[in-house]
C-alpha atoms as a PDB file:
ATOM      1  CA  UNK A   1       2.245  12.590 -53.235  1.00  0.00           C
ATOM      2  CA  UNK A   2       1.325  15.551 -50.522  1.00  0.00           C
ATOM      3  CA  UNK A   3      -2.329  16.632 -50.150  1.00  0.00           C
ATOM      4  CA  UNK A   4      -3.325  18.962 -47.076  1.00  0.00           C
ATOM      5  CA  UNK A   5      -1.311  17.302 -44.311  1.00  0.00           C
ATOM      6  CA  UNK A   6      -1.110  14.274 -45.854  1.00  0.00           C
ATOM      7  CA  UNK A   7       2.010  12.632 -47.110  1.00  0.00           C
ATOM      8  CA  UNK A   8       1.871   9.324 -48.998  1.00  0.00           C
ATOM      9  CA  UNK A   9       6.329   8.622 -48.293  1.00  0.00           C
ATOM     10  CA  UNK A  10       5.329   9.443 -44.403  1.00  0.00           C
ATOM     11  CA  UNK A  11       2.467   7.080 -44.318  1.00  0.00           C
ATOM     12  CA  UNK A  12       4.731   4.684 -45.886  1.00  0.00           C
ATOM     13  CA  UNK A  13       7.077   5.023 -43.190  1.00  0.00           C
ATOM     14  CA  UNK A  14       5.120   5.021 -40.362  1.00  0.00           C
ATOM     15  CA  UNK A  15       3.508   1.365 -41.490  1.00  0.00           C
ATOM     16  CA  UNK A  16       7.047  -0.094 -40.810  1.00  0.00           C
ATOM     17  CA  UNK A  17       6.841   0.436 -37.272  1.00  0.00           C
ATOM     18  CA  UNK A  18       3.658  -1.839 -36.625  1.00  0.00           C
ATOM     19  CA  UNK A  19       4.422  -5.367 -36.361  1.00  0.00           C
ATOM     20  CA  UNK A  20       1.228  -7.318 -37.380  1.00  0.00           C
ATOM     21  CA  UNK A  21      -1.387  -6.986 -40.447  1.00  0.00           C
ATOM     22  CA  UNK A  22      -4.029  -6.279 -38.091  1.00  0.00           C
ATOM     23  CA  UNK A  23      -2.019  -2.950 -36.819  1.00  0.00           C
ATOM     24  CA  UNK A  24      -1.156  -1.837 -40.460  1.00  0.00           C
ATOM     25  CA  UNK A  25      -4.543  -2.186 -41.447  1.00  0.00           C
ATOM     26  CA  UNK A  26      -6.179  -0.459 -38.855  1.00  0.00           C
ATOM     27  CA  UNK A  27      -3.595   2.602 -39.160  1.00  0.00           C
ATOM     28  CA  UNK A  28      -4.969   2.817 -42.952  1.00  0.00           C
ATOM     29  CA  UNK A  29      -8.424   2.424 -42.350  1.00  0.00           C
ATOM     30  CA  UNK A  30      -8.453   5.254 -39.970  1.00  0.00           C
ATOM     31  CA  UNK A  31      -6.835   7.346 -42.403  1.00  0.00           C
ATOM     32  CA  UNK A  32      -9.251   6.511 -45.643  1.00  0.00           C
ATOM     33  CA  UNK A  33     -12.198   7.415 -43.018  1.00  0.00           C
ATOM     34  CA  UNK A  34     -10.039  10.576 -42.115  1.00  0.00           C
ATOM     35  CA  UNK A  35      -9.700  11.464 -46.126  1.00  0.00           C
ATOM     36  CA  UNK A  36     -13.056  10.673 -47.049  1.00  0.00           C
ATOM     37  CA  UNK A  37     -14.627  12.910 -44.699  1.00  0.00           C
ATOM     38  CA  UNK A  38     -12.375  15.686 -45.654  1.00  0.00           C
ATOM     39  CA  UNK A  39     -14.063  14.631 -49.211  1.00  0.00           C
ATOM     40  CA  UNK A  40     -17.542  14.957 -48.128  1.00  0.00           C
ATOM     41  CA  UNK A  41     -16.568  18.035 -46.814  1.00  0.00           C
ATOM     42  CA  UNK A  42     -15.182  19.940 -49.774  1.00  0.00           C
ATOM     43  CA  UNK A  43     -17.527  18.388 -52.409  1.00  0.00           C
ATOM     44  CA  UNK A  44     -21.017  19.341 -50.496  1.00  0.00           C
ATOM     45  CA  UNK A  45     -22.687  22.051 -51.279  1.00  0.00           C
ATOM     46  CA  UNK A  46     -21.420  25.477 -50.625  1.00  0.00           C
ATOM     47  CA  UNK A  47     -23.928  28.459 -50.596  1.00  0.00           C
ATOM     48  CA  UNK A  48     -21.820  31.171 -48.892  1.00  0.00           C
ATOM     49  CA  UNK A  49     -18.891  32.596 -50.850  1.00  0.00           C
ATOM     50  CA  UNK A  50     -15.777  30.754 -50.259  1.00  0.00           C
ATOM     51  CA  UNK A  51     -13.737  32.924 -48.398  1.00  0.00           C
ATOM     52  CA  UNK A  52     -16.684  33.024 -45.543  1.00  0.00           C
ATOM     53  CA  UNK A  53     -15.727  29.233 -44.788  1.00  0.00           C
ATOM     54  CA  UNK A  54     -12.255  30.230 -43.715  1.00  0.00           C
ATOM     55  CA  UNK A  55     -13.829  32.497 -40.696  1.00  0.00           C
ATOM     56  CA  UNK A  56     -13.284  31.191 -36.832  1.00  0.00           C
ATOM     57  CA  UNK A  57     -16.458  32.903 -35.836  1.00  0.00           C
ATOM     58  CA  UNK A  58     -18.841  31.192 -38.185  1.00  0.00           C
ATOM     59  CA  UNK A  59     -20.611  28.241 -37.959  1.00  0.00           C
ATOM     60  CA  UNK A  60     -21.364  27.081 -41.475  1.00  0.00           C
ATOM     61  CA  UNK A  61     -23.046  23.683 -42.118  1.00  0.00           C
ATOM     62  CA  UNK A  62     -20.761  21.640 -44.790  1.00  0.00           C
ATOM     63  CA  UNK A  63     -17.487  23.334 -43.499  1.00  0.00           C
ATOM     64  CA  UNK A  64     -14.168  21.793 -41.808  1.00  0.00           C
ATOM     65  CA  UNK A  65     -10.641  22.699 -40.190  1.00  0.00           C
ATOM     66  CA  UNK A  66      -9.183  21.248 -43.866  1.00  0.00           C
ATOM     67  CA  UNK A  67     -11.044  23.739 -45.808  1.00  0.00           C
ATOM     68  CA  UNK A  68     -10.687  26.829 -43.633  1.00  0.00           C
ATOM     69  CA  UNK A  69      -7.153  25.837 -43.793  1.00  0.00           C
ATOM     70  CA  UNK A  70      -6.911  25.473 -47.727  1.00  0.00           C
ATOM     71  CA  UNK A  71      -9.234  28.539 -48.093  1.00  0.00           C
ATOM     72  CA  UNK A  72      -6.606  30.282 -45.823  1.00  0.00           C
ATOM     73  CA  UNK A  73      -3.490  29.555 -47.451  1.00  0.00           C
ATOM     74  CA  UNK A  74      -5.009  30.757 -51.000  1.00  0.00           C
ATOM     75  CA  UNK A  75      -5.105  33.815 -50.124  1.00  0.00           C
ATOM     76  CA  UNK A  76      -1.500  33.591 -48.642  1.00  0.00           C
ATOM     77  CA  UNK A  77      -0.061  32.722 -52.011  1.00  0.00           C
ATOM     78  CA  UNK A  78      -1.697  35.363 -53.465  1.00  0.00           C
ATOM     79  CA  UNK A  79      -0.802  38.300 -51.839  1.00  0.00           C
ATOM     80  CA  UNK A  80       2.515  39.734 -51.248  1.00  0.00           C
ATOM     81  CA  UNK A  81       4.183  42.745 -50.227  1.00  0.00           C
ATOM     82  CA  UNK A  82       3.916  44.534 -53.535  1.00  0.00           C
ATOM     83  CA  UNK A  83       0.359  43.705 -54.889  1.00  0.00           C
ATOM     84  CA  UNK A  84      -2.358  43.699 -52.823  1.00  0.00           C
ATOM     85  CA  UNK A  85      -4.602  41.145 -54.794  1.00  0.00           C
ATOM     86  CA  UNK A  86      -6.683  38.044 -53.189  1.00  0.00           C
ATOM     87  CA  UNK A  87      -8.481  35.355 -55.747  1.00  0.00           C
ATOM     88  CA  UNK A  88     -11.973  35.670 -56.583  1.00  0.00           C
ATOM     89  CA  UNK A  89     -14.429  33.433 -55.752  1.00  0.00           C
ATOM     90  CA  UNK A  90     -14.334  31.496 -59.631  1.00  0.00           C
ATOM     91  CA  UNK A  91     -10.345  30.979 -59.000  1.00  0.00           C
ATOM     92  CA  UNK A  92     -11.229  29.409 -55.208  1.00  0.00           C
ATOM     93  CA  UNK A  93     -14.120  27.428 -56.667  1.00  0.00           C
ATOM     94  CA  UNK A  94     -11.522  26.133 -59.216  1.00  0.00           C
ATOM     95  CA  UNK A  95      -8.596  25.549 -56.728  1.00  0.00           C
ATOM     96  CA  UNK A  96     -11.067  24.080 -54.255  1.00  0.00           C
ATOM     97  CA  UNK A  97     -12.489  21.132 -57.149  1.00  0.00           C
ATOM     98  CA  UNK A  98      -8.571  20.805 -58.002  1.00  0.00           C
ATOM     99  CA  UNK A  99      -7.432  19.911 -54.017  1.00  0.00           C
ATOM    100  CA  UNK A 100     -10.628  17.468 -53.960  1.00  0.00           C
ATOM    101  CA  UNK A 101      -9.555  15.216 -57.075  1.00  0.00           C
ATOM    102  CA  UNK A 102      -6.062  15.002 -55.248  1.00  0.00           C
ATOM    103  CA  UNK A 103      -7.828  13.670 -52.312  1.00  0.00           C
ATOM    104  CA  UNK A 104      -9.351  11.314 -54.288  1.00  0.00           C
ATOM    105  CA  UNK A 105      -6.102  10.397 -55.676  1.00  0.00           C
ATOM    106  CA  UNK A 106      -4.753   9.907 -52.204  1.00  0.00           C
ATOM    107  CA  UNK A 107      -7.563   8.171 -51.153  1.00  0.00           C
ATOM    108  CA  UNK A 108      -6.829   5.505 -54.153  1.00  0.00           C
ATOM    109  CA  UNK A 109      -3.434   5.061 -53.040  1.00  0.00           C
ATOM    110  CA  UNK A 110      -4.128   4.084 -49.681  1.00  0.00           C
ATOM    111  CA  UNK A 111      -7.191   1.758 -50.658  1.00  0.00           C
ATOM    112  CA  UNK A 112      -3.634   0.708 -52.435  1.00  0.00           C
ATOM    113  CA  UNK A 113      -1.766   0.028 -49.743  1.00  0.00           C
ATOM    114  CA  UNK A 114      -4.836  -1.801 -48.001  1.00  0.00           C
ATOM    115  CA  UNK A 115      -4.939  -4.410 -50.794  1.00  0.00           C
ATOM    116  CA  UNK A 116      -1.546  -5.194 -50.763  1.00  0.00           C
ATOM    117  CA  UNK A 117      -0.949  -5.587 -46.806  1.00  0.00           C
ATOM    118  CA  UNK A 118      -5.022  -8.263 -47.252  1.00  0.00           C
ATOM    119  CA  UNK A 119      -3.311 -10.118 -49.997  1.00  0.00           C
ATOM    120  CA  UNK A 120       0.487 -10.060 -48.291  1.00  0.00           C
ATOM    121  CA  UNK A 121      -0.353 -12.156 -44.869  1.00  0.00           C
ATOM    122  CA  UNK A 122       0.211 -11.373 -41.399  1.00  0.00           C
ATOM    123  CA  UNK A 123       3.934 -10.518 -41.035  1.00  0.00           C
ATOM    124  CA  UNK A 124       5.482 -13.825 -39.283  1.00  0.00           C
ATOM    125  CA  UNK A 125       5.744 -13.844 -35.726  1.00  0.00           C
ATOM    126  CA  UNK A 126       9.416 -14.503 -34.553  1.00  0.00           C
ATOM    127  CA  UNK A 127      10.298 -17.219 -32.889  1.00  0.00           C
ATOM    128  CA  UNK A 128      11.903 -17.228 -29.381  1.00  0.00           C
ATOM    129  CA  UNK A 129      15.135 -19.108 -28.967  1.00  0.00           C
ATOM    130  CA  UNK A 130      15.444 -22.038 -27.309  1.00  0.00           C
ATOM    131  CA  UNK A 131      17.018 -21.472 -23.769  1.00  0.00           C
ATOM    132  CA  UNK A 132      20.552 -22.701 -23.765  1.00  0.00           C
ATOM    133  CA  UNK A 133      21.059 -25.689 -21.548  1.00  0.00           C
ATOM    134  CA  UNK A 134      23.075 -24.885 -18.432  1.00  0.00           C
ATOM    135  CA  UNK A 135      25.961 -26.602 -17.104  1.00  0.00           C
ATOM    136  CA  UNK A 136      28.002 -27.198 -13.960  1.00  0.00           C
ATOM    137  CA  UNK A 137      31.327 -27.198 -13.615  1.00  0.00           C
ATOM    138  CA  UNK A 138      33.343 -29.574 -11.121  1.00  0.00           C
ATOM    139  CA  UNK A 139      36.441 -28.016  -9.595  1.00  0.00           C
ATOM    140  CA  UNK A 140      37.962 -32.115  -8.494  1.00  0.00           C
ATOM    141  CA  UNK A 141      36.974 -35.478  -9.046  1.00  0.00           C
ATOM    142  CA  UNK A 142      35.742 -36.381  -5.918  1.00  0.00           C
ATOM    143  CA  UNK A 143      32.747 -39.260  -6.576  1.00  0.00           C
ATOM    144  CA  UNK A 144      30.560 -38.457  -3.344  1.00  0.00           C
ATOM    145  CA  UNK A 145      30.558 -34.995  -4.530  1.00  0.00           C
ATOM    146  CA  UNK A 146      29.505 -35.298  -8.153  1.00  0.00           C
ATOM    147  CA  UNK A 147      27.102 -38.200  -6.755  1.00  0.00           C
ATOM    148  CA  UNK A 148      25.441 -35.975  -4.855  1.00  0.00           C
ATOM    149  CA  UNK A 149      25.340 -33.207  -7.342  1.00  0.00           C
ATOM    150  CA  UNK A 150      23.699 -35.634  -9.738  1.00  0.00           C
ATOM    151  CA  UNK A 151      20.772 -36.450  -7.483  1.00  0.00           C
ATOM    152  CA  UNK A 152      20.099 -32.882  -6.500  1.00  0.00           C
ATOM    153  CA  UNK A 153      20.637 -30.939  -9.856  1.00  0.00           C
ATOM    154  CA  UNK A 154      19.323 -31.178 -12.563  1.00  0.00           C
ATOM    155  CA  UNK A 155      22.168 -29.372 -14.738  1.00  0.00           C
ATOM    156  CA  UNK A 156      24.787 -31.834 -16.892  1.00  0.00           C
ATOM    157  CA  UNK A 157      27.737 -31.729 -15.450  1.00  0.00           C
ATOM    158  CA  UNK A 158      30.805 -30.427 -17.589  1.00  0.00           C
ATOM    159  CA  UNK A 159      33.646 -33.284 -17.634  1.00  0.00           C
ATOM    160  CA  UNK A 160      36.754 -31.504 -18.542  1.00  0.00           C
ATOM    161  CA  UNK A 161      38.914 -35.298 -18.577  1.00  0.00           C
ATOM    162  CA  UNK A 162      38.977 -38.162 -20.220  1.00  0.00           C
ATOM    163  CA  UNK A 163      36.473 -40.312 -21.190  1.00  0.00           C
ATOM    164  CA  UNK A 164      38.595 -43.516 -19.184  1.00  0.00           C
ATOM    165  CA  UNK A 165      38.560 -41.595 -16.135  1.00  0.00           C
ATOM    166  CA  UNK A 166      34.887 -40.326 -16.509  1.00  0.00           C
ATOM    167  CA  UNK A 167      33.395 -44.410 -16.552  1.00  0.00           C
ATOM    168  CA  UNK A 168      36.197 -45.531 -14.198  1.00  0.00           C
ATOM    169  CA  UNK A 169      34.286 -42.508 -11.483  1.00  0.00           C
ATOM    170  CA  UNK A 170      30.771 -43.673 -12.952  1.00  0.00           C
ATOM    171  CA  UNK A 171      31.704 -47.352 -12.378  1.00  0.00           C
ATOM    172  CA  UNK A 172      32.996 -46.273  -8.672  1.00  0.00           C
ATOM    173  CA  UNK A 173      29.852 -44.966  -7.729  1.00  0.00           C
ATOM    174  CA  UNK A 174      27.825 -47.440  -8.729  1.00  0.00           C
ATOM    175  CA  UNK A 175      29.994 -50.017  -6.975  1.00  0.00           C
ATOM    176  CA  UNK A 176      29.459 -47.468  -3.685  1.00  0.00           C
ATOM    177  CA  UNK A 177      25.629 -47.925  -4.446  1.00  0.00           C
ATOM    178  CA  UNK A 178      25.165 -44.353  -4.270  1.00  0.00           C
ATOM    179  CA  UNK A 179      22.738 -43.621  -6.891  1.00  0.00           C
ATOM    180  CA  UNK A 180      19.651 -45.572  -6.952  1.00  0.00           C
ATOM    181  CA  UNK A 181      19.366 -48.043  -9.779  1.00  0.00           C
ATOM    182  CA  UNK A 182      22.558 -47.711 -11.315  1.00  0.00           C
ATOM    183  CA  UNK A 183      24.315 -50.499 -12.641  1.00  0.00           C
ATOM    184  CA  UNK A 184      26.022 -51.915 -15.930  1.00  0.00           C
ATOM    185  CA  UNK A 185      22.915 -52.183 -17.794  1.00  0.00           C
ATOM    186  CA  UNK A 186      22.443 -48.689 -17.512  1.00  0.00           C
ATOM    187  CA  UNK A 187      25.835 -47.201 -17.196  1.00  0.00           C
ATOM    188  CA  UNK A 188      26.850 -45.700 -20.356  1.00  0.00           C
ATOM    189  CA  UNK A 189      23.331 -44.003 -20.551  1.00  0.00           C
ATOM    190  CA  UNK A 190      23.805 -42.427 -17.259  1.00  0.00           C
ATOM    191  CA  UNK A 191      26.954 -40.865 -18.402  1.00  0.00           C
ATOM    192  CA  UNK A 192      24.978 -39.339 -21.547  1.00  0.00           C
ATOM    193  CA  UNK A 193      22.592 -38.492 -19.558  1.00  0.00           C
ATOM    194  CA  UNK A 194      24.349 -36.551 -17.021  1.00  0.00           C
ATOM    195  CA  UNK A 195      28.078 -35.346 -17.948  1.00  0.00           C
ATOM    196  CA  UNK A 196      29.012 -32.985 -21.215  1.00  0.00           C
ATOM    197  CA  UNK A 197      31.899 -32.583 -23.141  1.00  0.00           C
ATOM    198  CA  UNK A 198      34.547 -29.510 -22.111  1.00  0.00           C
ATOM    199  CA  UNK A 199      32.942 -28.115 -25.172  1.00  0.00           C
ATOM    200  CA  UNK A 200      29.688 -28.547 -23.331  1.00  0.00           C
ATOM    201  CA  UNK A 201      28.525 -30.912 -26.170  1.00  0.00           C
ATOM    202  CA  UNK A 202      27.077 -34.605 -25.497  1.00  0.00           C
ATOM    203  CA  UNK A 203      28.834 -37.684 -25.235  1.00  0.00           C
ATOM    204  CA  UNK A 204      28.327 -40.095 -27.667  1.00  0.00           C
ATOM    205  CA  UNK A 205      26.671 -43.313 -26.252  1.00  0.00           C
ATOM    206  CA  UNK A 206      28.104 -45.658 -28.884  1.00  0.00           C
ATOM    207  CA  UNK A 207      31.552 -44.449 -28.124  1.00  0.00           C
ATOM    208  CA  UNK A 208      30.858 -44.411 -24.635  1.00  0.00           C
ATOM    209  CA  UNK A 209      29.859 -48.031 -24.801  1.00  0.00           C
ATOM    210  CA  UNK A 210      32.655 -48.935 -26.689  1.00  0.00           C
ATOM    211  CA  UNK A 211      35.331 -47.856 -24.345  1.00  0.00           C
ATOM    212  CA  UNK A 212      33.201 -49.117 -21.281  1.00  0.00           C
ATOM    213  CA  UNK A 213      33.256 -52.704 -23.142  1.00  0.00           C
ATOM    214  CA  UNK A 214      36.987 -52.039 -23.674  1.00  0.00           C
ATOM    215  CA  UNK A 215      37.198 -51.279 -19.795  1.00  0.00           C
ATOM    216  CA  UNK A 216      35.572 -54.354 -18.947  1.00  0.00           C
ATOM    217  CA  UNK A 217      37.664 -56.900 -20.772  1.00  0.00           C
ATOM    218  CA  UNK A 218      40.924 -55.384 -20.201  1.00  0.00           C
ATOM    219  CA  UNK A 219      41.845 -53.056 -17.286  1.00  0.00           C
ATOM    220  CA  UNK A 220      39.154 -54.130 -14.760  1.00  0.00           C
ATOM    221  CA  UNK A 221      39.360 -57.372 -15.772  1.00  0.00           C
ATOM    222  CA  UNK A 222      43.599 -57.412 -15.323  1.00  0.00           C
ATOM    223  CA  UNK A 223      42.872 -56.009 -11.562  1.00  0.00           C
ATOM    224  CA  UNK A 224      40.041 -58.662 -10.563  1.00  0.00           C
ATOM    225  CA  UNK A 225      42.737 -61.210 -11.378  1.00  0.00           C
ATOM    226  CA  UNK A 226      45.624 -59.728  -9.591  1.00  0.00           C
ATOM    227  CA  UNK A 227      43.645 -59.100  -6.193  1.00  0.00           C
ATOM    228  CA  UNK A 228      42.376 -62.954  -6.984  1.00  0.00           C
ATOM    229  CA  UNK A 229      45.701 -63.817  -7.131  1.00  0.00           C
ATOM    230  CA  UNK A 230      46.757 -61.765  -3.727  1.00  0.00           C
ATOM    231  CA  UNK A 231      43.984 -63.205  -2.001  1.00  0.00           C
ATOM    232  CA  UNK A 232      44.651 -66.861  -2.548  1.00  0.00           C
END
């Protein structure tokens, strides 16, 4: 529907582009104010004959830029190059009542639209993302380098070999002492804790566990009785 300068698909369209309920609502309110004084306007009383409210010059009480306008383009559509004719004052009066019921109309649509947005809810606020975790990459296993790179980052630390080799470095720098309260209790949490997959996804604990147990019983426990053996 299109009433003076108003058009119901454009108001439509220009409600997508606020975010919130509050926004939306306020955009509509404004324009029912704007509508309803247009109204006002074209239903109070008018004394003068019609075609006196379209003058720039005059100030009349009760008139408005949308009437002069409407007033205006009347007597556009009515004259033309071959019949010099302009409405009289009964067909204005009649046009005049016609443009205020379709501001009415208008008006009903948009007290419309206000319902719906009160009764929808306040569009739902997105959600940021979670910032990704970031990683650090080792370029050689060297345990005094990724020992110290443990105690001053705070990054995991991407382990791109197997898991064997990953608790056979863990278990060498604990036995170097040099991190702070490490020690088998504690050992296959500090590998969860600090190292990542290639695929930059965790290590599981119980896994990590079970091959430390594994390491334990078998190949650390072959080479404590071989240099037991050398020594004796």
């Amino acid at each position: 529907m299109i009433v003076g300068n108003y058009n119901h698909h454009q108001i439509l369209f220009s409600l997508e582009m606020f975010d919130t309920k509050e926004d939306k609502l306020g955009y509509l309110y404004k324009l029912k104010k704007e509508l309803q004084r247009i109204i006002r306007c074209f239903d109070s009383s008018k004394t003068l004959p019609l075609r006196m409210y379209a003058v720039d010059n005059i100030q009349i009480e009760g008139n408005c830029e949308e009437l002069k306008t409407f007033i205006r383009r009347q007597f556009e559509l009515q004259n033309n190059p071959w019949e010099k004719r302009n409405p009289s004052e009964g067909k204005l009066r009649a046009l005049m009542t016609k443009e205020v019921v379709d501001y009415k109309k208008f008006t009903l649509l948009i007290e419309n639209e206000i319902k719906l947005i009160e009764q929808r809810g306040a569009k739902p606020q997105k959600i940021p993302a979670e910032p990704k975790n970031t990683y650090v990459k080792i370029k050689k296993i060297d345990h005094l380098a990724i020992a110290s790179l443990i105690k001053d980052r705070k990054e995991k630390i991407v382990w791109e070999y197997s898991i064997g080799e990953l608790i056979d470095l863990v278990n060498d720098i604990m036995n170097k002492k040099l991190i702070k309260g490490l020690d088998e209790n504690n050992l296959s949490k500090f590998i969860v804790a600090n190292f990542v997959d290639r695929d930059e996804e965790d290590f599981s604990l119980e896994k990590i566990e079970h091959v430390y147990s594994m390491f334990l019983k078998t190949i650390w426990l072959s080479k404590t009785e071989i240099n037991t053996r050398y020594f004796q």
